[in-house]
Every structure is written in structure tokens, then in C-alpha cells.
C-alpha atoms as a PDB file:
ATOM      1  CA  UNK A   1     -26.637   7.963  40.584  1.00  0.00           C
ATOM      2  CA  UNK A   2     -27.990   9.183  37.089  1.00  0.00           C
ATOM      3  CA  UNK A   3     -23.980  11.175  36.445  1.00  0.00           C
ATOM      4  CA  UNK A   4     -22.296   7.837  37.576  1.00  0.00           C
ATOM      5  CA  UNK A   5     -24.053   5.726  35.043  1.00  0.00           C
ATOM      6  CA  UNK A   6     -23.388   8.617  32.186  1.00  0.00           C
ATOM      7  CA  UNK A   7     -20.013   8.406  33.031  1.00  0.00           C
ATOM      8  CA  UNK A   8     -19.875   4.437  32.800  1.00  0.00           C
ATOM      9  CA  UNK A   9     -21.963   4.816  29.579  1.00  0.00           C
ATOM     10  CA  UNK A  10     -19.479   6.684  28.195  1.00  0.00           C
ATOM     11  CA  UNK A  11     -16.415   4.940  29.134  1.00  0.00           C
ATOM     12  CA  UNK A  12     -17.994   2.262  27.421  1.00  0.00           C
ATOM     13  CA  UNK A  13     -18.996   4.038  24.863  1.00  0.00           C
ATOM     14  CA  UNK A  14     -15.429   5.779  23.769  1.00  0.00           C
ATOM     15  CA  UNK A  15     -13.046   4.190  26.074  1.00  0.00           C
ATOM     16  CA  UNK A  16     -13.540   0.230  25.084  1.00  0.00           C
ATOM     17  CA  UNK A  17     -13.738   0.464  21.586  1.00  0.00           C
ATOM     18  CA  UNK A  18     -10.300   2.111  21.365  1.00  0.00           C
ATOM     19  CA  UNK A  19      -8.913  -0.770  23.562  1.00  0.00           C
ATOM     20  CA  UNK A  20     -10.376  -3.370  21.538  1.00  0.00           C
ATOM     21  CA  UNK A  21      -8.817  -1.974  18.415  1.00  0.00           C
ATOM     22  CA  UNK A  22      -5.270  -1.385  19.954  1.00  0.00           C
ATOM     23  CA  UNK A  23      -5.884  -5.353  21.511  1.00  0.00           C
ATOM     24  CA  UNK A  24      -6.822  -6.608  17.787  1.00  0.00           C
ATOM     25  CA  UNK A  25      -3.786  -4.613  16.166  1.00  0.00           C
ATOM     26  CA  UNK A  26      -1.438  -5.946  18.328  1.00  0.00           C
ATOM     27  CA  UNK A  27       0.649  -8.877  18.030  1.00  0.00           C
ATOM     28  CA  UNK A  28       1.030 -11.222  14.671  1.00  0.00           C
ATOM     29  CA  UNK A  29      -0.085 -11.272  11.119  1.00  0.00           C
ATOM     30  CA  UNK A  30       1.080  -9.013   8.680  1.00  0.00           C
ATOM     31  CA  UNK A  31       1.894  -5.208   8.835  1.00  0.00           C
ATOM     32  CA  UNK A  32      -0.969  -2.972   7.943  1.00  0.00           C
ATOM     33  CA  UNK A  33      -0.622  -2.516   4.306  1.00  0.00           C
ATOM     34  CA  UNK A  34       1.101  -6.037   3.381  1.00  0.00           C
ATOM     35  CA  UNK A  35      -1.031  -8.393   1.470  1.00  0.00           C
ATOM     36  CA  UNK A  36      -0.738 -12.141   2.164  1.00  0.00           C
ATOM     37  CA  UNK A  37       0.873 -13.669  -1.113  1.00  0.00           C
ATOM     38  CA  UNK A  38      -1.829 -14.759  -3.730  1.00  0.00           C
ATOM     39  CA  UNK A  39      -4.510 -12.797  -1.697  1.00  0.00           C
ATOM     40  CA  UNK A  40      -6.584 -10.234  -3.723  1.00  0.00           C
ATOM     41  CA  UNK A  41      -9.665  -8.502  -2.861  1.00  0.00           C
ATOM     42  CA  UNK A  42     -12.115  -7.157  -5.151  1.00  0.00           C
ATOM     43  CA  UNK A  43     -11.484  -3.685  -6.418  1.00  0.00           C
ATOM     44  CA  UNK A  44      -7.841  -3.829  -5.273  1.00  0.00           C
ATOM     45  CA  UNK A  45      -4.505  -4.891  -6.659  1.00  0.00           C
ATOM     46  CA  UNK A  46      -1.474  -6.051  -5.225  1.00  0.00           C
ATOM     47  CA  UNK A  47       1.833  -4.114  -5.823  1.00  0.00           C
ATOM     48  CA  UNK A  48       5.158  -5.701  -5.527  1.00  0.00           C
ATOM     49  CA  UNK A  49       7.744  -3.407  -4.563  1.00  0.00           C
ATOM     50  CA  UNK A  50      11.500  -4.600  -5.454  1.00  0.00           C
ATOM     51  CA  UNK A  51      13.902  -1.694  -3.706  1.00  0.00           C
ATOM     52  CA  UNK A  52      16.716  -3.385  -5.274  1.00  0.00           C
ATOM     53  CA  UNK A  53      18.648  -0.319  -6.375  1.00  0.00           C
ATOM     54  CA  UNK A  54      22.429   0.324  -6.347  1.00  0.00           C
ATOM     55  CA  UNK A  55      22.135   2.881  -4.013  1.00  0.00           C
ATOM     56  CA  UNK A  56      19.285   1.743  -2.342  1.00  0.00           C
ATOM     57  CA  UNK A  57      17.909   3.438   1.164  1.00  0.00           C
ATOM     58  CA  UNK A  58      14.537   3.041   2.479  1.00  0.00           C
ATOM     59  CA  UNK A  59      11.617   3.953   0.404  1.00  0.00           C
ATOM     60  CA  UNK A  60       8.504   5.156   0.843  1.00  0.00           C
ATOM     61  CA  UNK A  61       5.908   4.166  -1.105  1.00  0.00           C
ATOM     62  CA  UNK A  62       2.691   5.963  -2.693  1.00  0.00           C
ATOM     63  CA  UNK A  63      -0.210   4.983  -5.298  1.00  0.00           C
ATOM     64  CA  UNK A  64      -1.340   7.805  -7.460  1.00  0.00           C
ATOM     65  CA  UNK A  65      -3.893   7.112  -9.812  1.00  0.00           C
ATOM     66  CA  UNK A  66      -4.588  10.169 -11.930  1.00  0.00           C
ATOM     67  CA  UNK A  67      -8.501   9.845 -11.130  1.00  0.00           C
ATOM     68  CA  UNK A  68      -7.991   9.531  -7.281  1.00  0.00           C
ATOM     69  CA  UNK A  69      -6.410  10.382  -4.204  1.00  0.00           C
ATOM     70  CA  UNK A  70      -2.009   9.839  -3.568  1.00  0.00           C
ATOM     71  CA  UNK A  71      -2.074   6.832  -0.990  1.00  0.00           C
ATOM     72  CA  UNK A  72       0.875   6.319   1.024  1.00  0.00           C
ATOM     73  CA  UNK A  73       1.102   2.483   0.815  1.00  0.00           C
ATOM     74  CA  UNK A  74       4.544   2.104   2.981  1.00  0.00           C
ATOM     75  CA  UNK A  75       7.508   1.721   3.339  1.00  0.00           C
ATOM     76  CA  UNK A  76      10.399  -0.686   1.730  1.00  0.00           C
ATOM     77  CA  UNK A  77      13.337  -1.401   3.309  1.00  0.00           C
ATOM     78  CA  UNK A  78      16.664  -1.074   1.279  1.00  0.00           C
ATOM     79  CA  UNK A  79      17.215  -4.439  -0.753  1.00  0.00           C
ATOM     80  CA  UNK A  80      13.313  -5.835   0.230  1.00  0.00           C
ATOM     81  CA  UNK A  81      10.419  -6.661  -1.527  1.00  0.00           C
ATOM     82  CA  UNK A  82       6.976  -5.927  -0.038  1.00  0.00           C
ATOM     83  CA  UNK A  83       3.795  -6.596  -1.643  1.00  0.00           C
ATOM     84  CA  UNK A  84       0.893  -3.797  -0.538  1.00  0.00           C
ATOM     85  CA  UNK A  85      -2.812  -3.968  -1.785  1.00  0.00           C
ATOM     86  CA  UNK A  86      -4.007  -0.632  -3.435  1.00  0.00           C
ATOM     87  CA  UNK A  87      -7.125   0.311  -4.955  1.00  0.00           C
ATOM     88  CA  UNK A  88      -7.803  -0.733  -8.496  1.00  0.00           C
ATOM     89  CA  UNK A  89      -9.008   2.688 -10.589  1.00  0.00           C
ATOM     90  CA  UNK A  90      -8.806   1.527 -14.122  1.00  0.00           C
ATOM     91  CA  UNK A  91      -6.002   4.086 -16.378  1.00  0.00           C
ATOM     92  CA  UNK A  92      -2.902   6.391 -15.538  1.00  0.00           C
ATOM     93  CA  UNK A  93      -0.732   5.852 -12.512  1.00  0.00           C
ATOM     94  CA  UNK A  94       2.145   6.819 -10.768  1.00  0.00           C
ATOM     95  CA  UNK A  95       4.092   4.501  -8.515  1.00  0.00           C
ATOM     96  CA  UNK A  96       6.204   6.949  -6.548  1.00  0.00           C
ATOM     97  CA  UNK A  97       9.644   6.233  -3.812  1.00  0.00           C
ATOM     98  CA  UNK A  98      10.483   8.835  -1.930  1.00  0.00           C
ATOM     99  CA  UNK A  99      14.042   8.184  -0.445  1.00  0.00           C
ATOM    100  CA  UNK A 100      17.076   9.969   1.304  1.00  0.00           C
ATOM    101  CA  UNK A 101      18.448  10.509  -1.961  1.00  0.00           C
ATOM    102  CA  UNK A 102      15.598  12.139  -4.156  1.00  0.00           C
ATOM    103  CA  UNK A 103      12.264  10.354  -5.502  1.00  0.00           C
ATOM    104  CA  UNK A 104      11.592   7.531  -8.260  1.00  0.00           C
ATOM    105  CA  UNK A 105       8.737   7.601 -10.276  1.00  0.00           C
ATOM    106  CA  UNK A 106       7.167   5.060 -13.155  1.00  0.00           C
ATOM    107  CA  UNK A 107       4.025   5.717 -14.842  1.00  0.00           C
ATOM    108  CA  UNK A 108       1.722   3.422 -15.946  1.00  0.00           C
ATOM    109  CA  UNK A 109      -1.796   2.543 -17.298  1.00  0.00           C
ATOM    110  CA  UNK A 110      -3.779   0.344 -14.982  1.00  0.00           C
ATOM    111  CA  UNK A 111      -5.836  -2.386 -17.277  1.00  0.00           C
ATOM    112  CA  UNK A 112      -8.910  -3.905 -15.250  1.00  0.00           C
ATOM    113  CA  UNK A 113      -8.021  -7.652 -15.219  1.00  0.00           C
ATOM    114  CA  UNK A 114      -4.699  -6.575 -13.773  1.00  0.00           C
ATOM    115  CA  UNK A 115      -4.945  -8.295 -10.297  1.00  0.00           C
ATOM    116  CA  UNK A 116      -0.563  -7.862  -9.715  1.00  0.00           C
ATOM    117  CA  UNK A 117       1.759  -5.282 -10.576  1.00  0.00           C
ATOM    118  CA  UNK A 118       5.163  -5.679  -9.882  1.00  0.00           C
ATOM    119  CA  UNK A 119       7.912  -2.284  -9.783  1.00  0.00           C
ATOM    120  CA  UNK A 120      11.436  -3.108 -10.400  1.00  0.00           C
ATOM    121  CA  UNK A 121      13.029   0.202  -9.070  1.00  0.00           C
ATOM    122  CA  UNK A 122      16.709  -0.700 -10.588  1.00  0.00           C
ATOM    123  CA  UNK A 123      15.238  -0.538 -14.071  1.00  0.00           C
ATOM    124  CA  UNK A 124      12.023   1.202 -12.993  1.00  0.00           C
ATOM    125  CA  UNK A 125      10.004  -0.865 -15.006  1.00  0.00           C
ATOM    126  CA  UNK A 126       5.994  -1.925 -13.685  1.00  0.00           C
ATOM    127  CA  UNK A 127       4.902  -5.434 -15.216  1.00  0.00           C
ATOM    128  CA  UNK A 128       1.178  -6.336 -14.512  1.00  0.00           C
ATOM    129  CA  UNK A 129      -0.048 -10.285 -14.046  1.00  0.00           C
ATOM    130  CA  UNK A 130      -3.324 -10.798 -15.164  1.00  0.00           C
ATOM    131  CA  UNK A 131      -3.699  -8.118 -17.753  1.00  0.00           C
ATOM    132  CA  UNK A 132      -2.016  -6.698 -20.854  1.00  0.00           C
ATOM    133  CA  UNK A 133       1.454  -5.314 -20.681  1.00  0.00           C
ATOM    134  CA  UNK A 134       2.475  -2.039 -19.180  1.00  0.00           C
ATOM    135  CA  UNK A 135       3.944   0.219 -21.614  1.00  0.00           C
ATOM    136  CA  UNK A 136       7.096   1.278 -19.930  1.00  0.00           C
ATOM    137  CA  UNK A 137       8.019   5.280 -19.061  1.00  0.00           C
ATOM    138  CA  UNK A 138      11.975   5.895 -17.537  1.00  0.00           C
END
């Protein structure tokens, strides 16, 4: 009897907690990485995405600041606009799109009341709410 109840133990113990994540993943609300508009939490920002480019294709997205790890925020769809939330580390960034057709890049310097950034990829220009101008790189 002692192996049957290790063996129930450990179902529930590794089997049930992967369930209840897949069951909580599931379904609506917003795709992991999207940020509900206006919502911020602390230590993050929230990065607009415009993939409005001539020759748009999908993009995928990733957050580089130069004192941190590349983050793979996700992916835009050609002509969208997706807002992500990515982790706010005050100074240099890059804001990279990799696409079918090569890889866009703006850098930036992060100011700490920025709580927005938004990347126009047709002009590749990043303009941050909340904080002091980005100066612009092409």
C-alpha cells in the first residue's frame, strides 16, 4: 500500500500542477506578452510596436537593454500594432525586428519615468510617454 500512495503523491505532486497551468492558460484574455492598454506594472514599460512598413512581413520582436539579457517579446503581424510589457533597466536599448526580409533595429536611451515607448518601424523612430524625448538613431 505504501508504493500506491507514493505514486498518488506524486501524481499530485507533478502531474496536477501542470494541468492547472495548461487549464489557467487556456481560453480568453490577452496573449502572453500583450499588455492591457493603460496597464503598467512597476519596473516594466509598455512597448508599442507599429509594423507599418512598406514591405512589411511578420516581425519578431526583442528588448535588449545593454545592461541585461535580449528578451524575445513577440511577434507583430504585418500592418499591426501590439503593445508588450518589458522590463524597465534605466539607459541604452535596442528594439530589434527580425523579419523574412533582414532585421530593423533603433537604439535608444531608456529615461526612468518613461512608463510607454512607442516604435514606428516605417521611420524607425522610438518616442517615450512619460519621460524626456528619445534621441533618435536610423
Amino acid at each position: 500500500m505504501s508504493h500506491r500512495r507514493e505514486v498518488i503523491r506524486w501524481f499530485a505532486m507533478m502531474v496536477l500542477p501542470l494541468a492547472a497551468g495548461c487549464a489557467s492558460s487556456a481560453g480568453g484574455g490577452a496573449p502572453a506578452g500583450d499588455t492591457p492598454a493603460g496597464a503598467v506594472a512597476d519596473g516594466s514599460v509598455q512597448v508599442v510596436v507599429m509594423n507599418n512598413r512598406v514591405d512589411a512581413s511578420e516581425a519578431t520582436i526583442f528588448w535588449v537593454p545593454s545592461a541585461g539579457v535580449r528578451t524575445q517579446l513577440g511577434i507583430v503581424d504585418a500592418g499591426a500594432t501590439r503593445t508588450f510589457t518589458a522590463p524597465k533597466v534605466p539607459g541604452p536599448h535596442t528594439i530589434t525586428a527580425q523579419t523574412t526580409s533582414g532585421s530593423r533595429s533603433a537604439n535608444f536611451p531608456l529615461y526612468g519615468n518613461t512608463t510607454r515607448l512607442t516604435w514606428d518601424m516605417s521611420n524607425n523612430t522610438v518616442r517615450q510617454t512619460s519621460g524626456e524625448p528619445a534621441p533618435q538613431t536610423r
